[in-house]
N, C-alpha and C. Protein backbone atom coordinates (compact mmCIF):
# COMPACT_ATOMS: atom_id res chain seq x y z
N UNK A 1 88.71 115.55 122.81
CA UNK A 1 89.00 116.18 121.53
C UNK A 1 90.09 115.41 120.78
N UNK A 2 89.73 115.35 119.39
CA UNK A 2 90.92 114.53 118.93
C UNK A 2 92.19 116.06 118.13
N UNK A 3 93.58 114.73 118.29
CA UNK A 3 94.04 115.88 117.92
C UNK A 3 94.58 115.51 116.32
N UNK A 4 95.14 116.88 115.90
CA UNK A 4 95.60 117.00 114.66
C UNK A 4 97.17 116.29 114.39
N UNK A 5 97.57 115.80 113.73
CA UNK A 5 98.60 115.35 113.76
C UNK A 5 99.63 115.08 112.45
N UNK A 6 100.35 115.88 111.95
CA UNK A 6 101.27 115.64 110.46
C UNK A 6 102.75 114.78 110.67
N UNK A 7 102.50 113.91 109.90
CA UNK A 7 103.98 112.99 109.70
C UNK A 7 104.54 113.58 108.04
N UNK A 8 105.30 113.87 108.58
CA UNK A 8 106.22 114.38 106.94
C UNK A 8 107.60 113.85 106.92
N UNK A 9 108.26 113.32 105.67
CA UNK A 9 109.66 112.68 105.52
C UNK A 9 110.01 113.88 105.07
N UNK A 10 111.41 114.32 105.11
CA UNK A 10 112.04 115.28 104.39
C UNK A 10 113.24 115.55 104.60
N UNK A 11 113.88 115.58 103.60
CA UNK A 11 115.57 115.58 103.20
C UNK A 11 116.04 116.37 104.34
N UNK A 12 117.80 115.79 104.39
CA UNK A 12 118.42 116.96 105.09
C UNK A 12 118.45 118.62 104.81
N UNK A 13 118.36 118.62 103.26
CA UNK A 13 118.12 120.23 103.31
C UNK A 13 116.75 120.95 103.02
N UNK A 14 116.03 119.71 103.47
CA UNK A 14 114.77 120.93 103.85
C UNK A 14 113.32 120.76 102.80
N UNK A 15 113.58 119.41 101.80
CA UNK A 15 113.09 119.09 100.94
C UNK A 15 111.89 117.98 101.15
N UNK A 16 110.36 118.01 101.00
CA UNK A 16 109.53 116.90 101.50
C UNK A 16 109.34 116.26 99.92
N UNK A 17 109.51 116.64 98.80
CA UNK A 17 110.13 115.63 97.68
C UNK A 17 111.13 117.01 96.34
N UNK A 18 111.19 115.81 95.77
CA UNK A 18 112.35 116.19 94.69
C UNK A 18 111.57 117.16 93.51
N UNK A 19 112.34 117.50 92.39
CA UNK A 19 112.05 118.14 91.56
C UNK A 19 110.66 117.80 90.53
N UNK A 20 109.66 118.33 90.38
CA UNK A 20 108.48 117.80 89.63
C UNK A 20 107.64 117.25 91.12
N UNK A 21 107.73 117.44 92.18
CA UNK A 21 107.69 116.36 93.00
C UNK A 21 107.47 115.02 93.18
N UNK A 22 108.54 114.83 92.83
CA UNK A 22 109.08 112.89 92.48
C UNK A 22 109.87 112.72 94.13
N UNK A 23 109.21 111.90 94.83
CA UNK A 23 109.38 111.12 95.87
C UNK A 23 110.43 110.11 95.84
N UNK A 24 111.06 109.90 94.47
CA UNK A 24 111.84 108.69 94.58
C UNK A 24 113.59 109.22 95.03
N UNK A 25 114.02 110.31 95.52
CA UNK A 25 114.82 110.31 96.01
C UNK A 25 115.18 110.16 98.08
N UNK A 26 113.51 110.19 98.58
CA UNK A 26 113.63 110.21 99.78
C UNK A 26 113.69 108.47 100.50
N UNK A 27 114.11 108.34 101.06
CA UNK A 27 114.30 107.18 101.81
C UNK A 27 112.81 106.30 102.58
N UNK A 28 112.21 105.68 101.32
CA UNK A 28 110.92 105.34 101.81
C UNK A 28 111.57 103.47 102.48
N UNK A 29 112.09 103.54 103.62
CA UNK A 29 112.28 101.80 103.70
C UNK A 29 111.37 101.33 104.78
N UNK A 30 112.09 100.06 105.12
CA UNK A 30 110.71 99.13 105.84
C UNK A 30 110.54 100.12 107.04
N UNK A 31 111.42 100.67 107.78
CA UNK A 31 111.53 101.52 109.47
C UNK A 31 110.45 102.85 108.66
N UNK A 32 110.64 103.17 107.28
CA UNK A 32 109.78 104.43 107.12
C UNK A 32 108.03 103.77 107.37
N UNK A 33 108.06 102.75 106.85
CA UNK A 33 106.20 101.91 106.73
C UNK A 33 106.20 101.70 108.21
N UNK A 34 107.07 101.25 109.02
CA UNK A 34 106.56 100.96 110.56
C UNK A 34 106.04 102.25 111.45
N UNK A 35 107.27 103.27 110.67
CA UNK A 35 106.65 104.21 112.01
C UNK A 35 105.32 104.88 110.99
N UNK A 36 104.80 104.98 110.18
CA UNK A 36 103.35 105.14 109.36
C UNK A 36 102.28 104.32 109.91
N UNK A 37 102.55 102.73 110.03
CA UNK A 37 101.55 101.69 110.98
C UNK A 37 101.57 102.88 112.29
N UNK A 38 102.55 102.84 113.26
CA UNK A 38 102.54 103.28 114.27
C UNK A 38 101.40 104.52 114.78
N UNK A 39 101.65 105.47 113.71
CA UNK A 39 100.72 106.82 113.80
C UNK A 39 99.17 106.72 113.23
N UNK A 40 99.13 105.59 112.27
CA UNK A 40 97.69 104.99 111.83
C UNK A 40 96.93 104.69 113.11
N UNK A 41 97.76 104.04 113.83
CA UNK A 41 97.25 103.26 115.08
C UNK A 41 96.39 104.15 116.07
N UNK A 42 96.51 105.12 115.73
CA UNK A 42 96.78 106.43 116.62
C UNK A 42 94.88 106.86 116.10
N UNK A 43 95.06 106.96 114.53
CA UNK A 43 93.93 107.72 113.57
C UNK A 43 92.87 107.31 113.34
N UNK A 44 91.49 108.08 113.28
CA UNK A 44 90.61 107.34 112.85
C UNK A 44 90.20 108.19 111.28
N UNK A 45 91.12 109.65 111.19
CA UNK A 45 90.32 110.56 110.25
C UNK A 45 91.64 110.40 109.65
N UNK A 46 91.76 110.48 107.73
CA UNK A 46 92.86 110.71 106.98
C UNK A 46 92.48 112.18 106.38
N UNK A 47 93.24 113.04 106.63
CA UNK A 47 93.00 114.20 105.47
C UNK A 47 94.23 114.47 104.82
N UNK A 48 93.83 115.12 103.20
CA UNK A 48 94.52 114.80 101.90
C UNK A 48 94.61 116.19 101.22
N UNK A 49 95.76 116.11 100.71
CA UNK A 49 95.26 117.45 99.44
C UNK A 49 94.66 116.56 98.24
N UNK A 50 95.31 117.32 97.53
CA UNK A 50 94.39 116.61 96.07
C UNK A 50 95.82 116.40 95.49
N UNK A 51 97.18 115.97 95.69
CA UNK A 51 98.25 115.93 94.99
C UNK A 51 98.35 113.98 95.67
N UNK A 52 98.40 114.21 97.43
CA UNK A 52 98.65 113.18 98.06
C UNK A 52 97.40 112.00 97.61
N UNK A 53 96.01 112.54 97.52
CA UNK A 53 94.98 111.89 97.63
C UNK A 53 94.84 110.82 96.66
N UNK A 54 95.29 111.09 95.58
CA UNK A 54 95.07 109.78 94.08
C UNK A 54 96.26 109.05 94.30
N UNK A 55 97.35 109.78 95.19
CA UNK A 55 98.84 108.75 95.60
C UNK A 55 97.85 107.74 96.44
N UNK A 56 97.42 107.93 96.90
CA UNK A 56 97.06 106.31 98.10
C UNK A 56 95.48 105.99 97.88
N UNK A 57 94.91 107.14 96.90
CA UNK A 57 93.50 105.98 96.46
C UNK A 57 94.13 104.68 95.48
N UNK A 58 95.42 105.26 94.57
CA UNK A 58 96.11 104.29 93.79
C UNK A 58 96.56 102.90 93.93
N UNK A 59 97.22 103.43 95.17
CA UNK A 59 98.09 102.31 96.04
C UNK A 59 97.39 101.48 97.37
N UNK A 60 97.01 102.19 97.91
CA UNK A 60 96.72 101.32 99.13
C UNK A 60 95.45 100.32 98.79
N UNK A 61 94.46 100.94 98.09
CA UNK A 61 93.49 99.45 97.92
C UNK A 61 93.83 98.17 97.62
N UNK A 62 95.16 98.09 96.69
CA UNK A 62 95.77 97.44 95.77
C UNK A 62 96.49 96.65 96.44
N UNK A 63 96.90 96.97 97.59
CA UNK A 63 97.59 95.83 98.74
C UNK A 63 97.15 94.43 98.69
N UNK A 64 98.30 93.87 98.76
CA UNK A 64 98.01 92.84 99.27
C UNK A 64 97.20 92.09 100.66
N UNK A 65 96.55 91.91 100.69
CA UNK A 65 95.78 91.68 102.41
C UNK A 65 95.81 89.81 102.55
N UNK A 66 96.18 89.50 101.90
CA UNK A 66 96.12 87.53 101.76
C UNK A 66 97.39 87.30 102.62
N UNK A 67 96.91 86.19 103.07
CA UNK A 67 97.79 85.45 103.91
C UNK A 67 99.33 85.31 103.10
N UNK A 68 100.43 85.40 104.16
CA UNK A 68 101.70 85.75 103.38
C UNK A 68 101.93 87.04 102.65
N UNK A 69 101.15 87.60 103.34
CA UNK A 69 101.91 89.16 102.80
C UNK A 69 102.50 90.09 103.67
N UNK A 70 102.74 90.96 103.31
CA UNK A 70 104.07 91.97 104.35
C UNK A 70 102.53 92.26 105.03
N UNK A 71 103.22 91.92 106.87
CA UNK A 71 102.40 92.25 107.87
C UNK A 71 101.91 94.24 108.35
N UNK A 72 103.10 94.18 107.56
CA UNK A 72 103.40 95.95 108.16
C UNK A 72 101.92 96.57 106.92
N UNK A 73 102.64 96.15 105.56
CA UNK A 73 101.89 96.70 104.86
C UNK A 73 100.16 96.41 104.66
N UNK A 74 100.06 95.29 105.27
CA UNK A 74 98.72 94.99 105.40
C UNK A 74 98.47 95.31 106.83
N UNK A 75 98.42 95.40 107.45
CA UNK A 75 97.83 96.40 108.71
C UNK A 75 97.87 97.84 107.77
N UNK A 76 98.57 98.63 107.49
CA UNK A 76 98.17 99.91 107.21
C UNK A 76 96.97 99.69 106.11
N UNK A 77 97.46 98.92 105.19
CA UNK A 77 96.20 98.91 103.95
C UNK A 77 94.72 98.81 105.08
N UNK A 78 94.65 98.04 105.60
CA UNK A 78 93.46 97.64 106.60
C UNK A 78 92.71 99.08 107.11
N UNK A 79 93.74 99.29 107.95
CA UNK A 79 93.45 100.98 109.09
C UNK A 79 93.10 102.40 107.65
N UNK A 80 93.94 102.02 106.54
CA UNK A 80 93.57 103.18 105.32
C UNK A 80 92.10 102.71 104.91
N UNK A 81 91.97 101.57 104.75
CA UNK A 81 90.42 101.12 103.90
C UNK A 81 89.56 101.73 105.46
N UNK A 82 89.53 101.52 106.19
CA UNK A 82 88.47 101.76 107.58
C UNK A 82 88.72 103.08 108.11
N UNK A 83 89.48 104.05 107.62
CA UNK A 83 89.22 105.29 108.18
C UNK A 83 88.44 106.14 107.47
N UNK A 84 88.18 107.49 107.99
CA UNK A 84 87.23 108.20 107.59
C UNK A 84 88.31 108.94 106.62
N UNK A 85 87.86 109.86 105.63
CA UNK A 85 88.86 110.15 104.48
C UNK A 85 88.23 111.73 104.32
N UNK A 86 88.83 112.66 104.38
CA UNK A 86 88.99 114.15 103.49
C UNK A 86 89.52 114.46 103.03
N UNK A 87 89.21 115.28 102.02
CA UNK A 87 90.27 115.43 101.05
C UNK A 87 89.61 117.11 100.43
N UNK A 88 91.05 117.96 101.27
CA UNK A 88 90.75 119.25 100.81
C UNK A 88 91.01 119.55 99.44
N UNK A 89 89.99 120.06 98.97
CA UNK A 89 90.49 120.25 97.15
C UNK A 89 89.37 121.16 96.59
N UNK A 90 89.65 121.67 95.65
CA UNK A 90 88.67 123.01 95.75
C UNK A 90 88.26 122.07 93.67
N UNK A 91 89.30 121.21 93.10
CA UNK A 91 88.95 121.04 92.20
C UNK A 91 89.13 119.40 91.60
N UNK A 92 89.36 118.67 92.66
CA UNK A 92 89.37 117.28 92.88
C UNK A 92 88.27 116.70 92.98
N UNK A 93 87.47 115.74 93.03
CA UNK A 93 86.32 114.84 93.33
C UNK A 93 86.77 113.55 93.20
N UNK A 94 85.81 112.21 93.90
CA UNK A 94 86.37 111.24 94.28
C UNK A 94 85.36 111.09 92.67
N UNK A 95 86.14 110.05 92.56
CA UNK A 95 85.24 109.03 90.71
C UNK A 95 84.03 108.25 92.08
N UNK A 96 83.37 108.71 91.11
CA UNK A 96 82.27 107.34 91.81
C UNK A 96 82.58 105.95 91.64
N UNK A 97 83.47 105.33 90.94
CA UNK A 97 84.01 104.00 90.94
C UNK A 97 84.73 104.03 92.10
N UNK A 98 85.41 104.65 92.65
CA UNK A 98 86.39 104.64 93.45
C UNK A 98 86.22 104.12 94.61
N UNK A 99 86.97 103.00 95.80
CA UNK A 99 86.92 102.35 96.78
C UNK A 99 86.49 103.29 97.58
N UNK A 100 87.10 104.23 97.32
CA UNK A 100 86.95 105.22 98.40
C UNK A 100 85.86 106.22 98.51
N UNK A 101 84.82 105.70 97.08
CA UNK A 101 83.71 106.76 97.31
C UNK A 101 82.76 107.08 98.84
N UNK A 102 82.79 105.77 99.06
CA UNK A 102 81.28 106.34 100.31
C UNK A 102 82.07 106.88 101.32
N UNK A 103 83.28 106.82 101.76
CA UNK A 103 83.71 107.12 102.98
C UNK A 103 84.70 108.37 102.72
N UNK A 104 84.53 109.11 101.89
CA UNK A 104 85.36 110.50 101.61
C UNK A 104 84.44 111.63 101.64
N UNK A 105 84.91 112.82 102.40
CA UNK A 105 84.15 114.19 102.32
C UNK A 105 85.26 114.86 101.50
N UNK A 106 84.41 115.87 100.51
CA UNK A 106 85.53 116.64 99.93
C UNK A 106 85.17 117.76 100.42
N UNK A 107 86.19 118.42 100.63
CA UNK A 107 85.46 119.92 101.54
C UNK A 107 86.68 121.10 100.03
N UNK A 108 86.06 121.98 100.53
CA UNK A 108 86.86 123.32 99.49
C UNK A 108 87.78 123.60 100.97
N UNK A 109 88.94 124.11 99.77
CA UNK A 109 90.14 124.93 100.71
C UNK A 109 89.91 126.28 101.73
N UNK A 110 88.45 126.65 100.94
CA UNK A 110 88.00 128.27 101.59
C UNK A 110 87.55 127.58 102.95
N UNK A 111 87.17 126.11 102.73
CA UNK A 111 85.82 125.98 104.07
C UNK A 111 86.62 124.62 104.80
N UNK A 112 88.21 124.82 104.71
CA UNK A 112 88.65 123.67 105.42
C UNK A 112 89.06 124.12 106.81
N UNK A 113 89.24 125.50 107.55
CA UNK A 113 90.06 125.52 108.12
C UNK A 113 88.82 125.42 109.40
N UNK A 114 87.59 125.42 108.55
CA UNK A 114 86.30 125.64 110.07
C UNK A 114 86.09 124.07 109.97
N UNK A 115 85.87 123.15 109.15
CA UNK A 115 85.85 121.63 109.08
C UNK A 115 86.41 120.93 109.91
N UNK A 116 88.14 121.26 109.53
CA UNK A 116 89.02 120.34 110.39
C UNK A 116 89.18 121.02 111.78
N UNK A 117 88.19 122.38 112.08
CA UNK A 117 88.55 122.68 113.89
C UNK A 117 87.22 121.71 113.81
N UNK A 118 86.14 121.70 113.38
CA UNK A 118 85.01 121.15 113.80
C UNK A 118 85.27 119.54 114.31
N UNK A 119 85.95 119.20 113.34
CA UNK A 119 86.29 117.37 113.13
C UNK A 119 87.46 117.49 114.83
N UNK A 120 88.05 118.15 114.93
CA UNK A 120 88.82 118.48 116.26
C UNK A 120 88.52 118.33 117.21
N UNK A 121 87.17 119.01 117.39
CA UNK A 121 86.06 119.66 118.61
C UNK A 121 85.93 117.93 119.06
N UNK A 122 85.52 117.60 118.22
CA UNK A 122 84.86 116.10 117.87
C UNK A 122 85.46 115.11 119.19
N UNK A 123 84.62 114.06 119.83
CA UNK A 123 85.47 112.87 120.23
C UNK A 123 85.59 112.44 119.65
N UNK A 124 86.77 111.71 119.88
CA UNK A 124 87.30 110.07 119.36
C UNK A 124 88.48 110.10 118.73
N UNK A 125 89.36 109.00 117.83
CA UNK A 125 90.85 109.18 117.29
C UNK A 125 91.55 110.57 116.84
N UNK A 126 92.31 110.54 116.17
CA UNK A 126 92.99 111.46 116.14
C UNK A 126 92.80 111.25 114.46
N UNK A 127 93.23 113.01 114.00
CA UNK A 127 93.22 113.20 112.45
C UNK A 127 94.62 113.07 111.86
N UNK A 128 95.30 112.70 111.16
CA UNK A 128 96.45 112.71 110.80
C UNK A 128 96.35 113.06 108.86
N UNK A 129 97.78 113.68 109.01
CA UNK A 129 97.84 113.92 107.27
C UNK A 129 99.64 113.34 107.20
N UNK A 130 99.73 112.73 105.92
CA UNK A 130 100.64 112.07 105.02
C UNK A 130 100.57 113.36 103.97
N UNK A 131 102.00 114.03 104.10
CA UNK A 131 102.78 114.27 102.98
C UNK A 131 101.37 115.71 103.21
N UNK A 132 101.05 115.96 101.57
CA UNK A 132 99.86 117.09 101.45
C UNK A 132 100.44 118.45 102.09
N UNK A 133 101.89 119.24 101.01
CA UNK A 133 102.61 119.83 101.66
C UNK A 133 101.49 121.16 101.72
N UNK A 134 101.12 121.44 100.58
CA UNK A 134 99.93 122.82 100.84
C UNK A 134 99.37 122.54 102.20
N UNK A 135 98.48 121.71 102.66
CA UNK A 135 97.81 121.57 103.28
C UNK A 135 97.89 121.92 104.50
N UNK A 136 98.70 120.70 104.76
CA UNK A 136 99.72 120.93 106.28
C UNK A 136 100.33 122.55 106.08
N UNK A 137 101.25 123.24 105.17
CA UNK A 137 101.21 123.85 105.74
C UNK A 137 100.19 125.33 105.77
N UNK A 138 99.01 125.27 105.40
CA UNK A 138 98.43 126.15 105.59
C UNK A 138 97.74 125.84 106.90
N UNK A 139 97.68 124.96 107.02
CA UNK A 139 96.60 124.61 108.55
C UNK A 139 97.81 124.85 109.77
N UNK A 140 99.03 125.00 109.18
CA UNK A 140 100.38 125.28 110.42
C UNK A 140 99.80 126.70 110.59
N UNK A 141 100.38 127.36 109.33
CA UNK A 141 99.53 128.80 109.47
C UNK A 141 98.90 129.60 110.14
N UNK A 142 97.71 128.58 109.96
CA UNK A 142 96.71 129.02 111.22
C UNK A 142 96.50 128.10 112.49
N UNK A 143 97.56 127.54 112.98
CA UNK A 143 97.73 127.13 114.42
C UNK A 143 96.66 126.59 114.48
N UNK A 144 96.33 125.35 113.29
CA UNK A 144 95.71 124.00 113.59
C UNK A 144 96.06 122.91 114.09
N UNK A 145 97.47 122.98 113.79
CA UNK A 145 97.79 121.30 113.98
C UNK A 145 98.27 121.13 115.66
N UNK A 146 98.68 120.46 115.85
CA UNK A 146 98.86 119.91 117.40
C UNK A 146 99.93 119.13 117.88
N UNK A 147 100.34 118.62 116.47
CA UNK A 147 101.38 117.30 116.50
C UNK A 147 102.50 117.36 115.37
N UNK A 148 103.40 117.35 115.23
CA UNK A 148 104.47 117.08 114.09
C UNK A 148 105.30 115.73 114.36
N UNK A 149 105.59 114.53 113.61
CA UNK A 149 106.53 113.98 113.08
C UNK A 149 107.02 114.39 111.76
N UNK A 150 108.21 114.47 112.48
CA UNK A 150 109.01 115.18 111.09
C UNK A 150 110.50 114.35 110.96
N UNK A 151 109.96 113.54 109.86
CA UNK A 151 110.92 112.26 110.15
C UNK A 151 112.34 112.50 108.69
N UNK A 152 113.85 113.00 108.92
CA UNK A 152 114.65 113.36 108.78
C UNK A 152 115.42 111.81 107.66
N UNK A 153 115.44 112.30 106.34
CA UNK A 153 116.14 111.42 106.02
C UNK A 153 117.46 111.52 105.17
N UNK A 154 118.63 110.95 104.98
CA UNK A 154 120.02 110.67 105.23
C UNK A 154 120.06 110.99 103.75
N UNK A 155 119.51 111.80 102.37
CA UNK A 155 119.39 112.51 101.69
C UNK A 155 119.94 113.87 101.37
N UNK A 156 120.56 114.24 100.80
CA UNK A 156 120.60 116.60 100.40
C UNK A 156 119.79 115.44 98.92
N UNK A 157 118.49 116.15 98.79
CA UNK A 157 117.48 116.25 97.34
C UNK A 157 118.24 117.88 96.86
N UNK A 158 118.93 118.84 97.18
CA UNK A 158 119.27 119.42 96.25
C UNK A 158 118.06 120.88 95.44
N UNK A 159 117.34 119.93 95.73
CA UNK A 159 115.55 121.38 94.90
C UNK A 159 114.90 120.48 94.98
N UNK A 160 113.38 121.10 94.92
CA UNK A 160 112.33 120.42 95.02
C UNK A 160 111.40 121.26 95.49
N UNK A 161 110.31 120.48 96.08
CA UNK A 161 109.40 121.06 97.14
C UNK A 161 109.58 121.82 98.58
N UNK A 162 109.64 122.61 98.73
CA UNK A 162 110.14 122.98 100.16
C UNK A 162 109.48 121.93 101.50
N UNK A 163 109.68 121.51 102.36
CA UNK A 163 108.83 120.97 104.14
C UNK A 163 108.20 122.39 104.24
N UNK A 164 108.64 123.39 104.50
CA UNK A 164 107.88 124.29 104.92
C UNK A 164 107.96 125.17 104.33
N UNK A 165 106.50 126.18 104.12
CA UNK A 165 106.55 127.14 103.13
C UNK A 165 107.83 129.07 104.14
N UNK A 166 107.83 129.59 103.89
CA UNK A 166 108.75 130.80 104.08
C UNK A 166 107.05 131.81 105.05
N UNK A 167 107.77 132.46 105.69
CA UNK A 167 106.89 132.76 106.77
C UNK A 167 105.97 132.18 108.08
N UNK A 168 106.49 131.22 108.23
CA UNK A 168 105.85 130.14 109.07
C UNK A 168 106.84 130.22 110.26
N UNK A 169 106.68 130.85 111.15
CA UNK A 169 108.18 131.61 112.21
C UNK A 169 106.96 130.85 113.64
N UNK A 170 107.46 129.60 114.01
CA UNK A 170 106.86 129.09 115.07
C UNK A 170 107.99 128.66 116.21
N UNK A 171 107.31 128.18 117.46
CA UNK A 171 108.64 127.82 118.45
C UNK A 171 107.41 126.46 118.75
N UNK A 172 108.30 125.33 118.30
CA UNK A 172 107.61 124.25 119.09
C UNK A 172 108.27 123.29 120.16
N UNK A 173 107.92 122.40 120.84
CA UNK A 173 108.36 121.95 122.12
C UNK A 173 108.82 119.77 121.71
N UNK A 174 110.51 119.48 121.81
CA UNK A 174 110.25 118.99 121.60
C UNK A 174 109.93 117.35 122.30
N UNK A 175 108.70 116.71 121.95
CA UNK A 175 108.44 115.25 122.52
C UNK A 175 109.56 114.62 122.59
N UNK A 176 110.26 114.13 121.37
CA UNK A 176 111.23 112.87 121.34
C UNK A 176 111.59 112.83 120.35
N UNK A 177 112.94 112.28 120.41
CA UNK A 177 113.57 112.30 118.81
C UNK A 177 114.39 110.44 119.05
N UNK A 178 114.39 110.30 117.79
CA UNK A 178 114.92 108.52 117.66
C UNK A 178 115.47 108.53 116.32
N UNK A 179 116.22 107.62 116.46
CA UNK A 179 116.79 107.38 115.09
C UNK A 179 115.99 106.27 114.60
N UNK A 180 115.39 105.51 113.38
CA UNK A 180 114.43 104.29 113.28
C UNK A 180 115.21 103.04 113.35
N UNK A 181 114.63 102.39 113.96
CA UNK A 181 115.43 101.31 113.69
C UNK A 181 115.34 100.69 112.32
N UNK A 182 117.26 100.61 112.61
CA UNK A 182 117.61 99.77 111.37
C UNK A 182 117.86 100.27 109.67
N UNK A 183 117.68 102.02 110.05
CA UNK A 183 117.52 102.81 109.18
C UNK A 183 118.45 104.09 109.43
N UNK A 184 118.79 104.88 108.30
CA UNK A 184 119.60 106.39 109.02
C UNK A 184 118.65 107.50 109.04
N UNK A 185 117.29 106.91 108.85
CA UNK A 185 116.10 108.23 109.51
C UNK A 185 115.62 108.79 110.67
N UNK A 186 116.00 109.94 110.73
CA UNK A 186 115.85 110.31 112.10
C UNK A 186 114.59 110.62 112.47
N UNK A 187 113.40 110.57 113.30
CA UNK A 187 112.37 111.04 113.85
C UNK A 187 112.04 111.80 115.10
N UNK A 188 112.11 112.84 114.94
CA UNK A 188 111.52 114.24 115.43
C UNK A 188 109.66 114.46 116.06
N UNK A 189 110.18 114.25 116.88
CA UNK A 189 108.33 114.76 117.54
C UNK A 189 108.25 115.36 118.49
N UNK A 190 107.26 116.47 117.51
CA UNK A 190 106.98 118.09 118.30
C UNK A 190 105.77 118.31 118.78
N UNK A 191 105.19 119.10 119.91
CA UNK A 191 104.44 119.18 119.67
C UNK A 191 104.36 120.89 119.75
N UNK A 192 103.44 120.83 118.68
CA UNK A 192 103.50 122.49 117.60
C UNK A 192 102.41 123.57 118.35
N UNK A 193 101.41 123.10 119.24
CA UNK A 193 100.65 123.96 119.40
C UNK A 193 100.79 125.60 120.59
N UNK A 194 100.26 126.48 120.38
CA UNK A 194 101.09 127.56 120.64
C UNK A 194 100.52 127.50 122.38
């Protein structure tokens, strides 16, 4: 069975982005892209809300992949173009231009929570989600997920988006915690399942 797995950055007080949700106050540096390679390595399924999903249909095709380019960032561009892609959204659709048309399922929010146990059931890699704070946490909710990195950065954002929504009262167990190298982000790994 593969398992479920969420990597989320988020401020010291509790913030996974800033006001409007603008990302540019969290600490995205090179130790944040390594440990992202790291958990790719891991994935064969990406699932998305519809906020995260046009963030990295945008960006990641657009990589550089030519000789002399950042190694880190071209391995992930690579593992993002070759994975399988969902993207929960009840009012999103992929453009048919889009890189990412043939290899994306869009499923509705009503009919995600039987999908991603199904995709679970499943052999082979593991599913992972980037950021997609609805998402993650409604699938916490209902005691989908399996895995948390919850990677701590050297930030107070002050307001914003909450990491976790209010009623979500869980006890998880924890794997390992590290500081990144070379960085003041701390990384946290839980594993969440009850």
């Amino acid at each position: 069975m593969a398992k479920l797995i969420v990597s989320i950055l988020s401020s010291l007080d509790g913030y996974c982005a800033g006001p409007g949700g603008s990302l540019a106050g969290l600490p995205m540096d090179a130790a944040f892209s390594v440990h992202n390679l790291d958990c790719m390595r891991h994935a064969g399924t990406l699932l998305f809300g519809a906020t995260t999903f046009p963030m990295f249909e945008a960006y990641w095709p657009n990589v550089d992949r030519g000789p002399g380019s950042d190694p880190v960032q071209r391995e992930i561009a690579e593992r993002v173009a070759a994975a399988r892609k969902v993207l929960v959204s009840d009012n999103l659709r992929v453009r048919p231009d889009s890189p990412w048309a043939a290899d994306t399922e869009v499923i509705s929010r009503a009919n995600a929570r039987v999908r991603i146990a199904q995709l679970k059931a499943a052999p082979g890699p593991d599913l992972l989600i980037y950021g997609s704070h609805l998402l993650y946490n409604s699938l916490l909710a209902h005691g989908l997920f399996d895995e948390m990195h919850l990677l701590i950065g050297n930030v107070l954002l002050g307001e914003g988006v909450r990491t976790f929504e209010a009623g979500l009262a869980q006890n998880w167990t924890l794997l390992g915690q590290k500081r990144l190298p070379e960085s003041d982000t701390v990384a946290l790994h839980y594993d969440c399942r009850p």
